[in-house]
N, C-alpha and C. Protein backbone atom coordinates (compact mmCIF):
# COMPACT_ATOMS: atom_id res chain seq x y z
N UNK A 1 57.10 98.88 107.82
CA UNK A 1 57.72 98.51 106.57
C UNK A 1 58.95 99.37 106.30
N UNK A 2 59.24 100.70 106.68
CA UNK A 2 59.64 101.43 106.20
C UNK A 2 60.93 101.05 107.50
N UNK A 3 61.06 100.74 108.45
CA UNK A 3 61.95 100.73 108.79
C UNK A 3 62.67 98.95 108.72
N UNK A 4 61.92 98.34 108.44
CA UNK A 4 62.56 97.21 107.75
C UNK A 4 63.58 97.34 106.54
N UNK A 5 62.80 98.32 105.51
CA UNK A 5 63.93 98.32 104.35
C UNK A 5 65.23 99.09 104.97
N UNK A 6 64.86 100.29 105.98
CA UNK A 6 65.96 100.83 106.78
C UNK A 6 67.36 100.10 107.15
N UNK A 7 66.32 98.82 107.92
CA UNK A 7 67.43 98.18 108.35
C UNK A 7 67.95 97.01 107.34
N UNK A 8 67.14 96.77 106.33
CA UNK A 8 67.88 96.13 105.18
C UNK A 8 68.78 96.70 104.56
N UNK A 9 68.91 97.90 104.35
CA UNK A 9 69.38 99.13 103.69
C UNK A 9 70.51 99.20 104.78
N UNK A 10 70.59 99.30 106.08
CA UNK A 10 72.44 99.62 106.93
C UNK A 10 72.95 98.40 105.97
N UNK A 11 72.30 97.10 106.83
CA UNK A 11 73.00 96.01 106.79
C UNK A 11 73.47 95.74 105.65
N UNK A 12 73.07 95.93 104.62
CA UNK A 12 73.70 95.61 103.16
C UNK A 12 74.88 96.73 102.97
N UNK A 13 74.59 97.91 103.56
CA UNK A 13 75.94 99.01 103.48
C UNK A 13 76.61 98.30 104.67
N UNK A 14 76.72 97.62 106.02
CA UNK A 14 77.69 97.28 106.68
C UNK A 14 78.60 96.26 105.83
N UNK A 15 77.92 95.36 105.52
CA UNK A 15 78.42 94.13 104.84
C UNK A 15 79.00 94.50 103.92
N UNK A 16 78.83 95.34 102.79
CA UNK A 16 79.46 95.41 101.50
C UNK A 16 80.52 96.03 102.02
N UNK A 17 81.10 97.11 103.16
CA UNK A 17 82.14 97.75 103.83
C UNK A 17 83.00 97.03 104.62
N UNK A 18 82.47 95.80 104.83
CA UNK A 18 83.59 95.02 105.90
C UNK A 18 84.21 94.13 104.92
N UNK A 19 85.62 93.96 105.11
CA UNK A 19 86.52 93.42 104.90
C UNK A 19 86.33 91.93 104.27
N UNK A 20 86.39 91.11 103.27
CA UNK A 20 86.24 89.72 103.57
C UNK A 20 87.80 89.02 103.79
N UNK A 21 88.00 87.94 103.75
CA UNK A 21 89.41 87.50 104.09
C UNK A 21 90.24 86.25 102.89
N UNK A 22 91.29 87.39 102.66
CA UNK A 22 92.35 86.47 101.28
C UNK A 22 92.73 85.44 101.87
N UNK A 23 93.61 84.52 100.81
CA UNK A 23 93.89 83.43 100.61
C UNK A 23 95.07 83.71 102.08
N UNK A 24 95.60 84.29 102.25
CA UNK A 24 96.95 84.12 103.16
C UNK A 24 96.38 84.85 104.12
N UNK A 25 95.10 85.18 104.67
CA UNK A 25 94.74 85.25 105.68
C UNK A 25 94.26 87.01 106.32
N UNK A 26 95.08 87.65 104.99
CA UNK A 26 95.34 89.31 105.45
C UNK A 26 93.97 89.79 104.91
N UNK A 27 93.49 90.78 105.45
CA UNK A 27 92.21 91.48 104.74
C UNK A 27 92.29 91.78 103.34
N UNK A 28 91.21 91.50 102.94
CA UNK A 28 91.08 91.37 101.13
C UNK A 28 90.80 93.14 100.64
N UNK A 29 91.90 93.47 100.15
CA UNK A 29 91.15 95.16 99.87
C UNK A 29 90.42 95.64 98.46
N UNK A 30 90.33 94.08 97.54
CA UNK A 30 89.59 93.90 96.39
C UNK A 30 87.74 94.19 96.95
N UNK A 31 87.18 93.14 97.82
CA UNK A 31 85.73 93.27 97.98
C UNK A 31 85.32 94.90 98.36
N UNK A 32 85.81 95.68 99.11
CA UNK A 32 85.49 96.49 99.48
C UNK A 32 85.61 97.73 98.22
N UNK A 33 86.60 97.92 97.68
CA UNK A 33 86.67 98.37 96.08
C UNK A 33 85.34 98.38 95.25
N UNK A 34 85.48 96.97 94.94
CA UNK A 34 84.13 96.94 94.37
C UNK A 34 82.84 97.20 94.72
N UNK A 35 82.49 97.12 95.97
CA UNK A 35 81.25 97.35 96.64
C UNK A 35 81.12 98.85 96.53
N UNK A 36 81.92 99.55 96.73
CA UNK A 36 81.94 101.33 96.55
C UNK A 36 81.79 101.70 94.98
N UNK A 37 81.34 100.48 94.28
CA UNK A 37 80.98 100.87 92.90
C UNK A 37 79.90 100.78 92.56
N UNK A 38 78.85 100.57 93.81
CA UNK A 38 77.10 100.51 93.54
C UNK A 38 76.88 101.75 93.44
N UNK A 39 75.56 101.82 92.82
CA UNK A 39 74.92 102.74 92.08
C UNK A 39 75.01 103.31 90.59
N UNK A 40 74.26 104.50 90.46
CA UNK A 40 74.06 104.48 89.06
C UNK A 40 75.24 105.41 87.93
N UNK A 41 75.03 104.71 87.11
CA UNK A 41 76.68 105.43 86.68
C UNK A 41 75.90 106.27 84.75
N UNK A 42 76.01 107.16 84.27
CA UNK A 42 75.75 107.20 82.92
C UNK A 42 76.91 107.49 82.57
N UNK A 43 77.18 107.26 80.89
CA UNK A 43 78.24 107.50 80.08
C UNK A 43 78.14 106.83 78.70
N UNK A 44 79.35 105.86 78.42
CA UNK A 44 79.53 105.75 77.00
C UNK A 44 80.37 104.55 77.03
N UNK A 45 79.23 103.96 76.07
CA UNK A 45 80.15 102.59 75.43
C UNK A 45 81.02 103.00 74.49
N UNK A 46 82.31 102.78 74.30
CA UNK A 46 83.23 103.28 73.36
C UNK A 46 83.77 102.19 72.51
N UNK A 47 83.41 101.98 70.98
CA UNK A 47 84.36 100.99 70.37
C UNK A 47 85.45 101.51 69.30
N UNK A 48 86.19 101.06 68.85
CA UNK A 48 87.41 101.36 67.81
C UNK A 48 87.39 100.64 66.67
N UNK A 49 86.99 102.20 65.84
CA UNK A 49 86.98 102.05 64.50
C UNK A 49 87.82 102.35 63.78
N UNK A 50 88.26 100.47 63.52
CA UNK A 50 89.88 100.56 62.92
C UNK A 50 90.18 101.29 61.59
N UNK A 51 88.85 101.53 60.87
CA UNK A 51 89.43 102.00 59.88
C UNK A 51 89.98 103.39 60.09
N UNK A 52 89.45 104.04 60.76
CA UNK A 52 90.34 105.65 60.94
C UNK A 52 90.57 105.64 62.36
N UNK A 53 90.33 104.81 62.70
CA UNK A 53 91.09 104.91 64.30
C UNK A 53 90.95 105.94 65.52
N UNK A 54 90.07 105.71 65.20
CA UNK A 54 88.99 106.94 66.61
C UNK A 54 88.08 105.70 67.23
N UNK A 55 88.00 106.75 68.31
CA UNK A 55 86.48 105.80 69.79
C UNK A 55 85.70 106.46 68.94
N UNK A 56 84.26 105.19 68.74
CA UNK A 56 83.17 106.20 68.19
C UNK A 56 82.24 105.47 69.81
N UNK A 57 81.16 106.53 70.05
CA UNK A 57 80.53 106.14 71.38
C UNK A 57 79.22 105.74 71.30
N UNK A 58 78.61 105.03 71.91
CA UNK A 58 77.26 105.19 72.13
C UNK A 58 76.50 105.36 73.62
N UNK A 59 75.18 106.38 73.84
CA UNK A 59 75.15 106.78 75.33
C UNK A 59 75.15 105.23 76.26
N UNK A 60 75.27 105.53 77.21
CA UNK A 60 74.92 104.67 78.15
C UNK A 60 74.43 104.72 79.67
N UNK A 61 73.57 103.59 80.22
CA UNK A 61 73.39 103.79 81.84
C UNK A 61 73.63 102.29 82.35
N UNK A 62 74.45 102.59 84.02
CA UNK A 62 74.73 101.41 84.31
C UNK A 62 74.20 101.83 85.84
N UNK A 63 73.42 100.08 86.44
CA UNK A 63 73.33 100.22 87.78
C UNK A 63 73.62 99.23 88.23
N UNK A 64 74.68 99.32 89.42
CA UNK A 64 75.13 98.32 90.16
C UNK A 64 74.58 97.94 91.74
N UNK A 65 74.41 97.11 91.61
CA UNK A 65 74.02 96.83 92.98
C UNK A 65 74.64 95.71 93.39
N UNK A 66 75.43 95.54 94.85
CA UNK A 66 76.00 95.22 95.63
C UNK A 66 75.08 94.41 96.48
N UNK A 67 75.09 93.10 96.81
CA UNK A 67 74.30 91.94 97.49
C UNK A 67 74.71 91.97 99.08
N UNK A 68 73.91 91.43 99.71
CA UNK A 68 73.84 91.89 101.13
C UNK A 68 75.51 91.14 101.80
N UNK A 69 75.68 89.98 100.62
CA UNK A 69 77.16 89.20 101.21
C UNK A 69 78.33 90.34 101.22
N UNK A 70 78.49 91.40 100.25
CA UNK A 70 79.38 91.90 100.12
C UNK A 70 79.93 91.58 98.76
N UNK A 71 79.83 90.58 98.05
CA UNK A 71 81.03 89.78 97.08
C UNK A 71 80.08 89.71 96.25
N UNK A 72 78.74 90.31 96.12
CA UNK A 72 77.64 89.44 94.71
C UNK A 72 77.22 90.64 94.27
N UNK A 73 77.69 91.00 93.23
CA UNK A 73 77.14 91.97 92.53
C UNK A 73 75.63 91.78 91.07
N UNK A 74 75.13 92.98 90.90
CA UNK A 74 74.45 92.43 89.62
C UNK A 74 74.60 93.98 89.41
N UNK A 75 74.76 93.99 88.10
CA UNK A 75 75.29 95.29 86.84
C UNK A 75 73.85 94.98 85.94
N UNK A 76 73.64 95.91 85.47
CA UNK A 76 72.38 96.15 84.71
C UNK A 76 73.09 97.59 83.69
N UNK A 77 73.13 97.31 82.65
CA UNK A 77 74.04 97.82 81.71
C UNK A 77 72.79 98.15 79.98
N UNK A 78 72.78 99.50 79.58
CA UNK A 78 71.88 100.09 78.59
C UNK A 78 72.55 100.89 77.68
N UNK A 79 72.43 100.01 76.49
CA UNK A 79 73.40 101.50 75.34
C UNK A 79 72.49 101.47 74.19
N UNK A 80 72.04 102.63 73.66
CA UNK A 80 71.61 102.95 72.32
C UNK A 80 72.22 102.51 70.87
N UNK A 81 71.75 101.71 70.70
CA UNK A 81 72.34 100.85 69.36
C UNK A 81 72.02 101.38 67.80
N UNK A 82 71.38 102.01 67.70
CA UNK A 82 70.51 102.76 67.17
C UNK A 82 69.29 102.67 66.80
N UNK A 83 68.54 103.46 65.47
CA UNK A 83 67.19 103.22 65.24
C UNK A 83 66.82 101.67 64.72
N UNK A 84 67.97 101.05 64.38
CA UNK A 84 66.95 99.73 64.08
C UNK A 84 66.69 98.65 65.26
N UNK A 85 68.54 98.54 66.26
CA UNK A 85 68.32 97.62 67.15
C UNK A 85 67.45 98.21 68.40
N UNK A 86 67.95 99.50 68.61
CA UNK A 86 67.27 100.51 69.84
C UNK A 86 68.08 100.20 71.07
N UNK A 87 67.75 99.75 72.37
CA UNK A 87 68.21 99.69 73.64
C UNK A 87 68.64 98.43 73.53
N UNK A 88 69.40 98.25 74.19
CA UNK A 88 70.31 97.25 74.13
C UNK A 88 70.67 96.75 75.79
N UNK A 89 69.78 95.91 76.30
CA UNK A 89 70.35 95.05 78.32
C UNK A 89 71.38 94.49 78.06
N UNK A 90 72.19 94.37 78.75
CA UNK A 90 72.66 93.40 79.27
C UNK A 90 73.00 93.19 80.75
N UNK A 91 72.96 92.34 81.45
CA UNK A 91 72.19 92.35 83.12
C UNK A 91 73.56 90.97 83.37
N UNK A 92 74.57 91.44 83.62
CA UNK A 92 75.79 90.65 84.35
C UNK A 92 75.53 90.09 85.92
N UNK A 93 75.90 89.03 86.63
CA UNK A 93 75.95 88.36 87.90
C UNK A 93 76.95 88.04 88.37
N UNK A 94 77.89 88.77 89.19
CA UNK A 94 79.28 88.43 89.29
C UNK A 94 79.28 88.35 91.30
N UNK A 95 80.49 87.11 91.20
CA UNK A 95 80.79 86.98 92.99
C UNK A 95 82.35 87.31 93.29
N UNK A 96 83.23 88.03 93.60
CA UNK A 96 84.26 87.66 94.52
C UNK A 96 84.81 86.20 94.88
N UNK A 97 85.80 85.84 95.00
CA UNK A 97 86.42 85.36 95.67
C UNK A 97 87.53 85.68 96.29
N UNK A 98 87.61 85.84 97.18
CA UNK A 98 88.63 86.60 98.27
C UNK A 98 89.80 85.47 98.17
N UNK A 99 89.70 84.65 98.52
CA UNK A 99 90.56 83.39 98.64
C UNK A 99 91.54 83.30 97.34
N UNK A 100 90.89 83.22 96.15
CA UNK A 100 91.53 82.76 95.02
C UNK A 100 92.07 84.45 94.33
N UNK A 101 91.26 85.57 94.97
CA UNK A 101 91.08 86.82 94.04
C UNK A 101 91.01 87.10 92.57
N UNK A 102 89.88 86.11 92.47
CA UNK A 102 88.92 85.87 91.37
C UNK A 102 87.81 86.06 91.34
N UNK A 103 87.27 86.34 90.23
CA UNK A 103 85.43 86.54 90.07
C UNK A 103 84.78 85.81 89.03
N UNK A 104 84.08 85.42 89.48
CA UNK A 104 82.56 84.47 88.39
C UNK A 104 81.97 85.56 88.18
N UNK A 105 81.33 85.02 87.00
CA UNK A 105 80.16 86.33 86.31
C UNK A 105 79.96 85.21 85.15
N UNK A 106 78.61 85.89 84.90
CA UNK A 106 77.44 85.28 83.99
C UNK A 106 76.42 86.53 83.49
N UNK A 107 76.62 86.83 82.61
CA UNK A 107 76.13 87.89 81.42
C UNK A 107 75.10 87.52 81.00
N UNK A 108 74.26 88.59 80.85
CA UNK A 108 72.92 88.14 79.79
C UNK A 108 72.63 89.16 79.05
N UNK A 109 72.51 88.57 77.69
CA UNK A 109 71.54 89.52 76.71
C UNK A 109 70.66 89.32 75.99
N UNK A 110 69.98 89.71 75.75
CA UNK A 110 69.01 89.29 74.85
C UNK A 110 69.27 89.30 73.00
N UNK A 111 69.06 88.04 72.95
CA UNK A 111 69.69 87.33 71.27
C UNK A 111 70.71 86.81 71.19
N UNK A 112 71.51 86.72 72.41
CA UNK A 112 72.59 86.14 72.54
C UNK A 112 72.85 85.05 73.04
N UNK A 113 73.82 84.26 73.20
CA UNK A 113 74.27 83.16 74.08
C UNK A 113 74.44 83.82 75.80
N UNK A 114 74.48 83.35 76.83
CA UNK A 114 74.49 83.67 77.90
C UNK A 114 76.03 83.58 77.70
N UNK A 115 77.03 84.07 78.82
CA UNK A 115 78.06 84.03 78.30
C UNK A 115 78.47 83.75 79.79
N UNK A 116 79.69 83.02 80.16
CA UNK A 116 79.96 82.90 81.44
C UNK A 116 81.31 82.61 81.77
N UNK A 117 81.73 82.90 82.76
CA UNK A 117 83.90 82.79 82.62
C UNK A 117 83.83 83.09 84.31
N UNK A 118 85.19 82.88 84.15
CA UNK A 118 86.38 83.76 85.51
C UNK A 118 87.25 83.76 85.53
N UNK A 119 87.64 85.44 85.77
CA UNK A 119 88.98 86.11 85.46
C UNK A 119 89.38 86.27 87.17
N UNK A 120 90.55 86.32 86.59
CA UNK A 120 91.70 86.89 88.29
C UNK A 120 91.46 88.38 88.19
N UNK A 121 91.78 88.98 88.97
CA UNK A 121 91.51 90.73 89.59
C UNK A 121 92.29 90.80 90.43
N UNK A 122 93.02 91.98 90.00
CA UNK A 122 94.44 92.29 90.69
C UNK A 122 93.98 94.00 90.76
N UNK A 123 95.34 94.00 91.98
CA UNK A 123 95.09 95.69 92.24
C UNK A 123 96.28 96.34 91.43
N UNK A 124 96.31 97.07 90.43
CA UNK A 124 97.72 97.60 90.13
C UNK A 124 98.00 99.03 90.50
N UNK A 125 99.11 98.59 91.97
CA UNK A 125 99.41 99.13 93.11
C UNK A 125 98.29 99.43 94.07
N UNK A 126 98.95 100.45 95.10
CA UNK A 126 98.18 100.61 96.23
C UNK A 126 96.78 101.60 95.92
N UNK A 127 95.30 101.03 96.28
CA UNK A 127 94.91 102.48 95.81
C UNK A 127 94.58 103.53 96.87
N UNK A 128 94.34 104.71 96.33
CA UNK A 128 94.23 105.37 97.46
C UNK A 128 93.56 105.77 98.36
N UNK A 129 92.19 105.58 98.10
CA UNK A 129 90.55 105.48 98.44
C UNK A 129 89.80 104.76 98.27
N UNK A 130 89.04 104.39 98.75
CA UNK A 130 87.78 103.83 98.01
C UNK A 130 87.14 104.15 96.51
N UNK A 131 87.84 105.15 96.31
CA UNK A 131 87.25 106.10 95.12
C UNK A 131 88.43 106.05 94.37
N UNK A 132 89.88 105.85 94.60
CA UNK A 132 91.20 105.99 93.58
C UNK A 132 91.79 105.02 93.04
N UNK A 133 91.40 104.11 92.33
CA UNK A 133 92.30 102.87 92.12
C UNK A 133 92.30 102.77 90.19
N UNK A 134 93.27 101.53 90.19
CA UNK A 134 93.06 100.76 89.72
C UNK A 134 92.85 99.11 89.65
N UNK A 135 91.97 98.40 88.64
CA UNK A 135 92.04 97.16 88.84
C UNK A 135 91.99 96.48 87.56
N UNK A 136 92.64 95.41 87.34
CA UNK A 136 93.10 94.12 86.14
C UNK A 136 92.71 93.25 86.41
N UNK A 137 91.37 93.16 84.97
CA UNK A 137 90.79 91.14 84.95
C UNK A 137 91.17 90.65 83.98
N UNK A 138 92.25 89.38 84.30
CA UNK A 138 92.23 88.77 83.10
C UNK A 138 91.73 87.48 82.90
N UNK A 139 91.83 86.93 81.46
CA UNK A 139 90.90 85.96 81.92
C UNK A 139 91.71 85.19 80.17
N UNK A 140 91.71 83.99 80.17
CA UNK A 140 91.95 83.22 78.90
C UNK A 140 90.61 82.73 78.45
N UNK A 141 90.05 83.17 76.82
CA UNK A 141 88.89 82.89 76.44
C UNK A 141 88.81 83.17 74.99
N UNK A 142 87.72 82.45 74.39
CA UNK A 142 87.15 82.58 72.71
C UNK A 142 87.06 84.46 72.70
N UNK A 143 88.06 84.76 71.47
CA UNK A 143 87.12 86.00 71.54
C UNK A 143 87.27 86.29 69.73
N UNK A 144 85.87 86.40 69.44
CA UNK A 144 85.88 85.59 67.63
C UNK A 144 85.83 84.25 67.98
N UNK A 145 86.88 84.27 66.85
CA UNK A 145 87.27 82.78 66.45
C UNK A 145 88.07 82.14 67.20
N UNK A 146 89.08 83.10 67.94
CA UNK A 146 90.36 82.74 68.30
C UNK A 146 90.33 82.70 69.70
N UNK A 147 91.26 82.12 70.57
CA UNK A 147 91.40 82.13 71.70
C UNK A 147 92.18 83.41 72.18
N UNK A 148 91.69 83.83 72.98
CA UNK A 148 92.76 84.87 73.43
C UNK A 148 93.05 85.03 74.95
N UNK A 149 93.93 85.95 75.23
CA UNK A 149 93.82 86.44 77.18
C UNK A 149 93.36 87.81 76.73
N UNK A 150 92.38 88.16 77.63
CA UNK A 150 91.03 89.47 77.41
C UNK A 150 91.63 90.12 78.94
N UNK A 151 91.80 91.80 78.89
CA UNK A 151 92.67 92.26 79.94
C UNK A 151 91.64 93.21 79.58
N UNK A 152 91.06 93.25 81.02
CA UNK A 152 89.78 94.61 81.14
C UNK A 152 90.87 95.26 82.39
N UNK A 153 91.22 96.61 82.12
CA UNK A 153 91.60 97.58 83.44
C UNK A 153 90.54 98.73 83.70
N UNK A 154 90.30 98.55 84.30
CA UNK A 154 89.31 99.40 85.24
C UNK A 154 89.90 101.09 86.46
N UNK A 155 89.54 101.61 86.13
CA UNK A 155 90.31 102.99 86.76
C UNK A 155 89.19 104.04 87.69
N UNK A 156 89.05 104.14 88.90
CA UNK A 156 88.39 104.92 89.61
C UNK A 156 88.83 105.82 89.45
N UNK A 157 88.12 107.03 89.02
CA UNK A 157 88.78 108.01 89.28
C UNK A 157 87.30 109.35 90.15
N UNK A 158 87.39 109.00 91.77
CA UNK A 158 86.44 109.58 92.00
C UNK A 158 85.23 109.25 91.53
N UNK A 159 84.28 110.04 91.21
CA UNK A 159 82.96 110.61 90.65
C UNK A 159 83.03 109.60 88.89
N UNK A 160 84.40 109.45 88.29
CA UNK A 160 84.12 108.31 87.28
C UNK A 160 85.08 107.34 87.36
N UNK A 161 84.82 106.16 86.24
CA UNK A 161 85.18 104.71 85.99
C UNK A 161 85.52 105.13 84.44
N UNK A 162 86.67 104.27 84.20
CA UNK A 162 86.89 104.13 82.52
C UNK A 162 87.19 102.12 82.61
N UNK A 163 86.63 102.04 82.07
CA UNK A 163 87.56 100.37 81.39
C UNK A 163 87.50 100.22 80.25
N UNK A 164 88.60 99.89 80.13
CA UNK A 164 89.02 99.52 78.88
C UNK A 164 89.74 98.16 78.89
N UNK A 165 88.79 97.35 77.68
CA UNK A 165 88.85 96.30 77.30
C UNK A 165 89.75 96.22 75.77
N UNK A 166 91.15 95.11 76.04
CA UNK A 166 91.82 94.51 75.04
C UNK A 166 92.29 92.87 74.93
N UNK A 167 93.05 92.35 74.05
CA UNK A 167 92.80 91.03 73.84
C UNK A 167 94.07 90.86 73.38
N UNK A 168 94.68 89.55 73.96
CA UNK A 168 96.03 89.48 72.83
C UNK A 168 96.00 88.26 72.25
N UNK A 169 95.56 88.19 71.00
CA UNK A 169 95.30 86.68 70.15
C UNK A 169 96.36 85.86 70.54
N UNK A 170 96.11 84.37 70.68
CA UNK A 170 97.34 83.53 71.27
C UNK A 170 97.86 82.69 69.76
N UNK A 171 96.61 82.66 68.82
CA UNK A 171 97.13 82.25 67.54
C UNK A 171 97.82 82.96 66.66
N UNK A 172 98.19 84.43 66.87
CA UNK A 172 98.42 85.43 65.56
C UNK A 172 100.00 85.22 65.74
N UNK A 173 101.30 84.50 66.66
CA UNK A 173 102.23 84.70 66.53
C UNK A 173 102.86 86.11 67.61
N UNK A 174 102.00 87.05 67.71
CA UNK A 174 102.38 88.31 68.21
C UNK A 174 102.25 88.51 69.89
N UNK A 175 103.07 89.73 70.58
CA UNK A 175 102.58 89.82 71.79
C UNK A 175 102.21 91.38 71.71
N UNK A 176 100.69 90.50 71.42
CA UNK A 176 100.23 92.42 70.69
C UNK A 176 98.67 92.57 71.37
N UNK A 177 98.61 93.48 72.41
CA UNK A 177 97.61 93.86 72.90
C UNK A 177 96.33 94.55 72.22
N UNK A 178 95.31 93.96 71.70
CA UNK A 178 94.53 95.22 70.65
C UNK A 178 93.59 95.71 71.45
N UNK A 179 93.38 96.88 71.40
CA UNK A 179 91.93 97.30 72.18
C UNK A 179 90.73 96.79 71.46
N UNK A 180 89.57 96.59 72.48
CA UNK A 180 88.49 96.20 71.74
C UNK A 180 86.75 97.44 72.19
N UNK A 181 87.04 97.37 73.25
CA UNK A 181 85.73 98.68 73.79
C UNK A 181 86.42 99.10 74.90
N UNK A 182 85.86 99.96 75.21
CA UNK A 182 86.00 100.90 76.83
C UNK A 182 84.88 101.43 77.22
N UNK A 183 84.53 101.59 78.19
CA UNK A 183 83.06 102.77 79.02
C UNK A 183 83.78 103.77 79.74
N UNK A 184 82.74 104.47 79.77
CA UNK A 184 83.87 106.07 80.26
C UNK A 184 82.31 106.06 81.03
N UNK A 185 82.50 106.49 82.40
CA UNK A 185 80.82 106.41 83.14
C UNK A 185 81.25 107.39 84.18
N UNK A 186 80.12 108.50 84.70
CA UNK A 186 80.09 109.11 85.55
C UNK A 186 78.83 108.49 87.02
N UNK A 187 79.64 108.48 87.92
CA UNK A 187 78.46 108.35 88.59
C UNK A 187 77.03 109.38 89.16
N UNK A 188 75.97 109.02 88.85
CA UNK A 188 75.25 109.96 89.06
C UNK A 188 74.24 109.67 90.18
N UNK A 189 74.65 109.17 90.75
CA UNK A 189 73.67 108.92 92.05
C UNK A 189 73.75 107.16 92.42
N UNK A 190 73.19 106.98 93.60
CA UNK A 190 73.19 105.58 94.58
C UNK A 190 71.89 104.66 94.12
């Protein structure tokens, strides 16, 4: 048994490390990015409280795991809401597409609507590691009432991740980016 999960265990690290192939044919350096983002991450959900205009935080733990294709992730995501709501899942399902350099994902929480989209993912610039980048999802969608384009950037930095999530209403007239949350996460183990 034990060397079965062994060899379940390379093969899912070979696969998530090899290359898949973009739309114009050149190696995709998006899948491999993301796959070096499994495991367990703690930190902080951060939202903005407009009235005085500070991040206020709440703790958090995230675990990612990377599917044997390389491109299928599932995020399992925990923040302290406080004493009345308590812990708070939400358990995301997201795939790659190399071709289009886009991702599906399908969110779940509990009391909520399931929520489901796909944004484009871009690299902004070269990164430098597996561990140094940045990356941009955007995506056109309801957010409230209003329609908006929702721009999550994502930042490796080593040992942590920050994203930060903003929105630019398409009804308000403006070309005005607002922030809406960010996670600030350390990784703490595989």
């Amino acid at each position: 048994m034990i060397r079965l999960i062994k060899a379940a265990c390379a093969g899912t690290f070979a696969l998530a490390g090899a290359s898949a192939v973009s739309a114009g044919g050149a190696p995709d350096p998006v899948s491999p990015l993301l796959a070096a983002t499994a495991g367990r991450w703690t930190g902080e959900l951060q939202y903005r409280d407009y009235g005085n205009n500070t991040w206020q935080g709440l703790p958090m733990t995230v675990r990612i795991a990377v599917q044997p294709d390389g491109l299928t992730m599932v995020r399992t995501a925990a923040f302290d809401d406080g004493p009345q709501t308590g812990t708070v899942w939400i358990t995301t399902v997201s795939q790659f597409d190399p071709a289009s350099s886009s991702e599906a994902y399908a969110g779940f929480r509990k009391g909520r609507e399931s929520d489901s989209g796909k944004r484009a993912l871009a690299l902004a610039g070269s990164p430098r590691d597996a561990v140094h980048w940045t990356m941009v999802a955007t995506e056109t969608r309801k957010d409230g009432d209003s329609l908006a384009v929702v721009r999550e950037t994502t930042t490796r930095d080593g040992s942590t991740m920050v994203t930060v999530k903003e929105v630019n209403l398409l009804d308000d007239g403006k070309d005005e980016w607002l922030p809406r949350n960010r996670t600030k996460l350390k990784r703490v183990g595989r």
